[in-house]
C-alpha atoms as a PDB file:
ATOM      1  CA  UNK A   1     176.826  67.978 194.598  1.00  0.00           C
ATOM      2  CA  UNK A   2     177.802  71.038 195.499  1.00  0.00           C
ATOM      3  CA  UNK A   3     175.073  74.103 195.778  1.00  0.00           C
ATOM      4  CA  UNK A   4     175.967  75.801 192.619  1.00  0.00           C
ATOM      5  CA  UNK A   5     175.826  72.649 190.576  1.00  0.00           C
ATOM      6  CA  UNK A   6     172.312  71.975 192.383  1.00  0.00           C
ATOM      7  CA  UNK A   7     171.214  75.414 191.385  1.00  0.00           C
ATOM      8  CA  UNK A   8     172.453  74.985 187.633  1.00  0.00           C
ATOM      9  CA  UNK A   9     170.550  71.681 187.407  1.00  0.00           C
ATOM     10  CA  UNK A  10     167.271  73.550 189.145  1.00  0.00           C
ATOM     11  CA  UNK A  11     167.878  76.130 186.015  1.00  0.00           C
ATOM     12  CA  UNK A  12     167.872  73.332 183.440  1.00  0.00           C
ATOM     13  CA  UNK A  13     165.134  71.898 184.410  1.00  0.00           C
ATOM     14  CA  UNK A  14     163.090  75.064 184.731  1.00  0.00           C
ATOM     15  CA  UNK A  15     164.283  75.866 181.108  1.00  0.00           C
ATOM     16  CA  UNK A  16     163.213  72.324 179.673  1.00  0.00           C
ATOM     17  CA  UNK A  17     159.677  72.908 181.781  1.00  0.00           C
ATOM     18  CA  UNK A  18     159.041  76.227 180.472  1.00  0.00           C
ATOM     19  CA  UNK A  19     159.762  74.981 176.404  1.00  0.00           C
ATOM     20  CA  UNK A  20     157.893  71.859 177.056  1.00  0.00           C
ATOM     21  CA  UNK A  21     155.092  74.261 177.977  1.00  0.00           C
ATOM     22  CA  UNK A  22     155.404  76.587 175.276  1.00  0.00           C
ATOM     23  CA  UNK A  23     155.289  73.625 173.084  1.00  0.00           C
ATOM     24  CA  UNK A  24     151.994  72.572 174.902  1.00  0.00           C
ATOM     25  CA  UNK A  25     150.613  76.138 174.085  1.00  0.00           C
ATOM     26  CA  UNK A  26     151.879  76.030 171.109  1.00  0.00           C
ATOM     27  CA  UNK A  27     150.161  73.448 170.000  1.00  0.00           C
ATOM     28  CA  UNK A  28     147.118  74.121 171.226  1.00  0.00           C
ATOM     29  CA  UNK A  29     147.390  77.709 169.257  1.00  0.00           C
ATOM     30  CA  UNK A  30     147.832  75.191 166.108  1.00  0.00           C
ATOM     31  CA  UNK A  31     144.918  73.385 167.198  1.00  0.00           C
ATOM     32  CA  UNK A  32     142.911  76.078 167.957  1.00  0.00           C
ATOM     33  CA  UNK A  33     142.967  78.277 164.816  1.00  0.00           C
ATOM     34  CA  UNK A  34     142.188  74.970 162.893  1.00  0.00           C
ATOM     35  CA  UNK A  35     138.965  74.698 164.531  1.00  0.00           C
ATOM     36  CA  UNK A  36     138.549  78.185 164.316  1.00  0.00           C
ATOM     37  CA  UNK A  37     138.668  77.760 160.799  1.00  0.00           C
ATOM     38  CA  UNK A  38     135.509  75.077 161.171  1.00  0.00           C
ATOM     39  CA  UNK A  39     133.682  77.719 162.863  1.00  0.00           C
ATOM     40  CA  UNK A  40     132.971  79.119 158.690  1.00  0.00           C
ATOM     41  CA  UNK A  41     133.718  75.907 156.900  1.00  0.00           C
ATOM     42  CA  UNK A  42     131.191  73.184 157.107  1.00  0.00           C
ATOM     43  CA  UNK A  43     133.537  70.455 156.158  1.00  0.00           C
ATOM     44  CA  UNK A  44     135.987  70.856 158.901  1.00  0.00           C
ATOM     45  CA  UNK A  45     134.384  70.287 162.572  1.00  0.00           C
ATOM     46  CA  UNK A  46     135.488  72.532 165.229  1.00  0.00           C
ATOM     47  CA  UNK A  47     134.502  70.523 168.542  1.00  0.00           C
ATOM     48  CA  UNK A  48     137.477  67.983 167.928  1.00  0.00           C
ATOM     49  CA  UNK A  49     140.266  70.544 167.287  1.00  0.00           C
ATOM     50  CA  UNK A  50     138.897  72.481 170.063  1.00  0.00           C
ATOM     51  CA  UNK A  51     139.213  69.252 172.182  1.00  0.00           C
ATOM     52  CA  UNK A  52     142.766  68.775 171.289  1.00  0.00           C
ATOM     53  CA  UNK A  53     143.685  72.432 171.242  1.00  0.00           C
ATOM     54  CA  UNK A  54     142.046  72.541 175.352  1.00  0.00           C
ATOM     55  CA  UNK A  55     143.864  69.424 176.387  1.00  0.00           C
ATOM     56  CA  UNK A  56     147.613  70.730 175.023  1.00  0.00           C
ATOM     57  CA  UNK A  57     146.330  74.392 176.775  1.00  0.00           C
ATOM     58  CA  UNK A  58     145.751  72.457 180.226  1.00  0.00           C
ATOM     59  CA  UNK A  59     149.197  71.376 180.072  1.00  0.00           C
ATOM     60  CA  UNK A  60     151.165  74.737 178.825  1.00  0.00           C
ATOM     61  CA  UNK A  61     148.522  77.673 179.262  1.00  0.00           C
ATOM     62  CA  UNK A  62     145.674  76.882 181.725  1.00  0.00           C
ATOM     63  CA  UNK A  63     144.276  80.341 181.316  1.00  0.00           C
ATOM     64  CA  UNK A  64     143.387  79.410 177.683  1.00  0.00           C
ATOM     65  CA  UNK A  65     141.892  76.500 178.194  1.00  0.00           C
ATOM     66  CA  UNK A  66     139.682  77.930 180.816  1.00  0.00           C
ATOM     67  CA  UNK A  67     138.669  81.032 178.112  1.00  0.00           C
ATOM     68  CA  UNK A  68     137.823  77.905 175.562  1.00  0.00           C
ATOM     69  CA  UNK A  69     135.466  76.153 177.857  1.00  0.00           C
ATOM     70  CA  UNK A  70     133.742  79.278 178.615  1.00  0.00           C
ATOM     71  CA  UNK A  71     133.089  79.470 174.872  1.00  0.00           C
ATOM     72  CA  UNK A  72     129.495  79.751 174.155  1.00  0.00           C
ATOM     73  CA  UNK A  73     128.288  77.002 172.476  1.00  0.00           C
ATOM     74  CA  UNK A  74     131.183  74.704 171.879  1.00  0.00           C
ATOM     75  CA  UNK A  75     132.730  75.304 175.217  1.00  0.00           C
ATOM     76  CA  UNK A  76     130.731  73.355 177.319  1.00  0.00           C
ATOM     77  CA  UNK A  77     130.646  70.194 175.458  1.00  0.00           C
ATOM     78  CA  UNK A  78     134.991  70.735 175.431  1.00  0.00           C
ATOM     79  CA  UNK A  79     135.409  70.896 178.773  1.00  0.00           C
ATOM     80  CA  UNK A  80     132.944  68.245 179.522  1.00  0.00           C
ATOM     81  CA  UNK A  81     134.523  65.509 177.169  1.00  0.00           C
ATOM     82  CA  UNK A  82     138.223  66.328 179.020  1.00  0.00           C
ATOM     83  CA  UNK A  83     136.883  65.908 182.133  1.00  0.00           C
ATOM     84  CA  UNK A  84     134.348  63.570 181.918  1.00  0.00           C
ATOM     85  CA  UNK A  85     134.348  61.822 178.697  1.00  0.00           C
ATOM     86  CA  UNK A  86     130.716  63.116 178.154  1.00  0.00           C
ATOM     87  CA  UNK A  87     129.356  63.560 174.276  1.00  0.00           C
ATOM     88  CA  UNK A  88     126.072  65.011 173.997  1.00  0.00           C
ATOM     89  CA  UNK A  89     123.380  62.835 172.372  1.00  0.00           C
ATOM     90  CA  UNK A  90     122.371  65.643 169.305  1.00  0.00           C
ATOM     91  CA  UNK A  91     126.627  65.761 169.157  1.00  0.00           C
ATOM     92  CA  UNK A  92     126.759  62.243 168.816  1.00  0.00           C
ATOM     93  CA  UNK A  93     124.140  61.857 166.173  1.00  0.00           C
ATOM     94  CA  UNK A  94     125.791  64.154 164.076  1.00  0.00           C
ATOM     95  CA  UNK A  95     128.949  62.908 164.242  1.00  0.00           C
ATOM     96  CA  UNK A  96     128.079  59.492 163.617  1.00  0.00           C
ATOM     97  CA  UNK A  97     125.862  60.950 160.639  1.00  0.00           C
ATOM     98  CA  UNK A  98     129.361  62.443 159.519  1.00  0.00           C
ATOM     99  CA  UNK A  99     131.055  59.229 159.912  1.00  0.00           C
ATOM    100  CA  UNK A 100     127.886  57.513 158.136  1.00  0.00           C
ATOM    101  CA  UNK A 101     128.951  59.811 155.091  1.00  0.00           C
ATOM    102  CA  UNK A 102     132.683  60.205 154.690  1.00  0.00           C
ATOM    103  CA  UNK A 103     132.242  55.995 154.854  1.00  0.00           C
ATOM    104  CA  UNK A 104     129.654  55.983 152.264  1.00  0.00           C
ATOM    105  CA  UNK A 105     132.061  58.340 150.297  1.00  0.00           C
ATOM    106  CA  UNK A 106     135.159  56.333 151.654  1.00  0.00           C
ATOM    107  CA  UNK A 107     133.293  52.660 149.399  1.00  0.00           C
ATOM    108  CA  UNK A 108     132.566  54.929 146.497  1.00  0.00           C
ATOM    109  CA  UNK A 109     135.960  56.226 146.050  1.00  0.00           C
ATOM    110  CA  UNK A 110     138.064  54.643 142.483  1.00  0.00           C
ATOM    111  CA  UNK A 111     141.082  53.901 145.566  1.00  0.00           C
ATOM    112  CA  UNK A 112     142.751  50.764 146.249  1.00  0.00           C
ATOM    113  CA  UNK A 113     140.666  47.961 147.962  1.00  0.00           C
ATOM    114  CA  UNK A 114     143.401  48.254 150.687  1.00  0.00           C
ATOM    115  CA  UNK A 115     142.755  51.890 151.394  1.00  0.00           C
ATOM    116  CA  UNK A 116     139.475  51.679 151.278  1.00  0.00           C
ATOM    117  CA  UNK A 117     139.265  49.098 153.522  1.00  0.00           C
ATOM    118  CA  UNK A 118     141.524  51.078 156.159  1.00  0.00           C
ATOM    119  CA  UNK A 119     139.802  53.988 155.814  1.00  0.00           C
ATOM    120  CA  UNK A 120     136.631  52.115 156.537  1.00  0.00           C
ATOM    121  CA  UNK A 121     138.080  50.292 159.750  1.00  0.00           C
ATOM    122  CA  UNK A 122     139.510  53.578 161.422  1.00  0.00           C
ATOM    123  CA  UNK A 123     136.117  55.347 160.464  1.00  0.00           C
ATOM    124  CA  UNK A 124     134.354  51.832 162.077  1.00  0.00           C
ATOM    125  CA  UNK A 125     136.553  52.310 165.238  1.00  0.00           C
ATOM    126  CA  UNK A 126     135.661  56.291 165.339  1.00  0.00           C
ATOM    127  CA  UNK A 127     132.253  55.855 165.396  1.00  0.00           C
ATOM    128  CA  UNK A 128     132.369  52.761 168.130  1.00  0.00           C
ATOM    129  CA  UNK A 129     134.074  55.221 170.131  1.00  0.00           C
ATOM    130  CA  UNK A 130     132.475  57.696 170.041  1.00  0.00           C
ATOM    131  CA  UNK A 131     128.679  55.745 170.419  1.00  0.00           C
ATOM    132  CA  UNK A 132     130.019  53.881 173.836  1.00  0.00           C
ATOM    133  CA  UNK A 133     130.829  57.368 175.531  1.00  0.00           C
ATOM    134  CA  UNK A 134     128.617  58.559 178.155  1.00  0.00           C
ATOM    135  CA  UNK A 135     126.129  61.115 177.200  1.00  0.00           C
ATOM    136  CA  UNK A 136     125.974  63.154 180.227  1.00  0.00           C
ATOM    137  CA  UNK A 137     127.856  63.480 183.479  1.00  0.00           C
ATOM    138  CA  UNK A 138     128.416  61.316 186.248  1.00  0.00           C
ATOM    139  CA  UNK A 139     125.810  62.338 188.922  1.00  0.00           C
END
């Protein structure tokens, strides 16, 4: 391969890295405002969609991710689920509490038995999830 064909392939692939990370930031723009959007809505949590919105940042915009974990409040427990796995014990309670409810209101629903019972099973695998993660760092 000659040196100018080399150099044209180096281009391409610098082209397809910087729209993959675009996309990454993108996303994590998407993902961001949603949970912004649970910072005044009670129904719609924040943490999660902050979660999401840090891990596509680390992988097209690490400057933004780093400005979401130094969020007061939420920031903390973001950056240490990505890098640990870590949910708080009062965050845990609450969002198995959550779960608790959106399954009682999941069985009292006038849906299929089918959907019901799907809806139940992904809440069921949620909450085991999320009650086997650690609930502070590794020392």
């Amino acid at each position: 391969m000659s040196s100018h064909a080399a150099t044209r392939q180096e281009d391409r692939e610098t082209a397809a890295r910087r729209r993959l990370a675009w996309a990454w930031a993108a996303a994590g723009y998407g993902f961001f405002a949603i949970g912004l959007l649970g910072t005044v809505l009670p129904v719609l949590p924040t943490t999660v969609f902050w979660i999401i919105a840090a891990g596509c940042f680390a992988k097209g915009c690490p400057a933004m991710a780093r400005r979401i974990y130094a969020w007061p409040g939420v920031g903390p427990a973001v950056e240490a689920f990505l890098s640990h796995g870590v949910i708080a014990r009062r965050a845990k309670i609450s969002a198995l509490v959550g779960m608790a409810v959106a399954a009682a209101i999941a069985a009292l629903t006038p849906l299929s038995l089918t959907v019901v019972l799907v809806t139940l099973a992904v809440i069921a695998l949620a909450a085991l999830y999320v009650a086997t993660r650690p609930e502070s760092r590794p020392r």
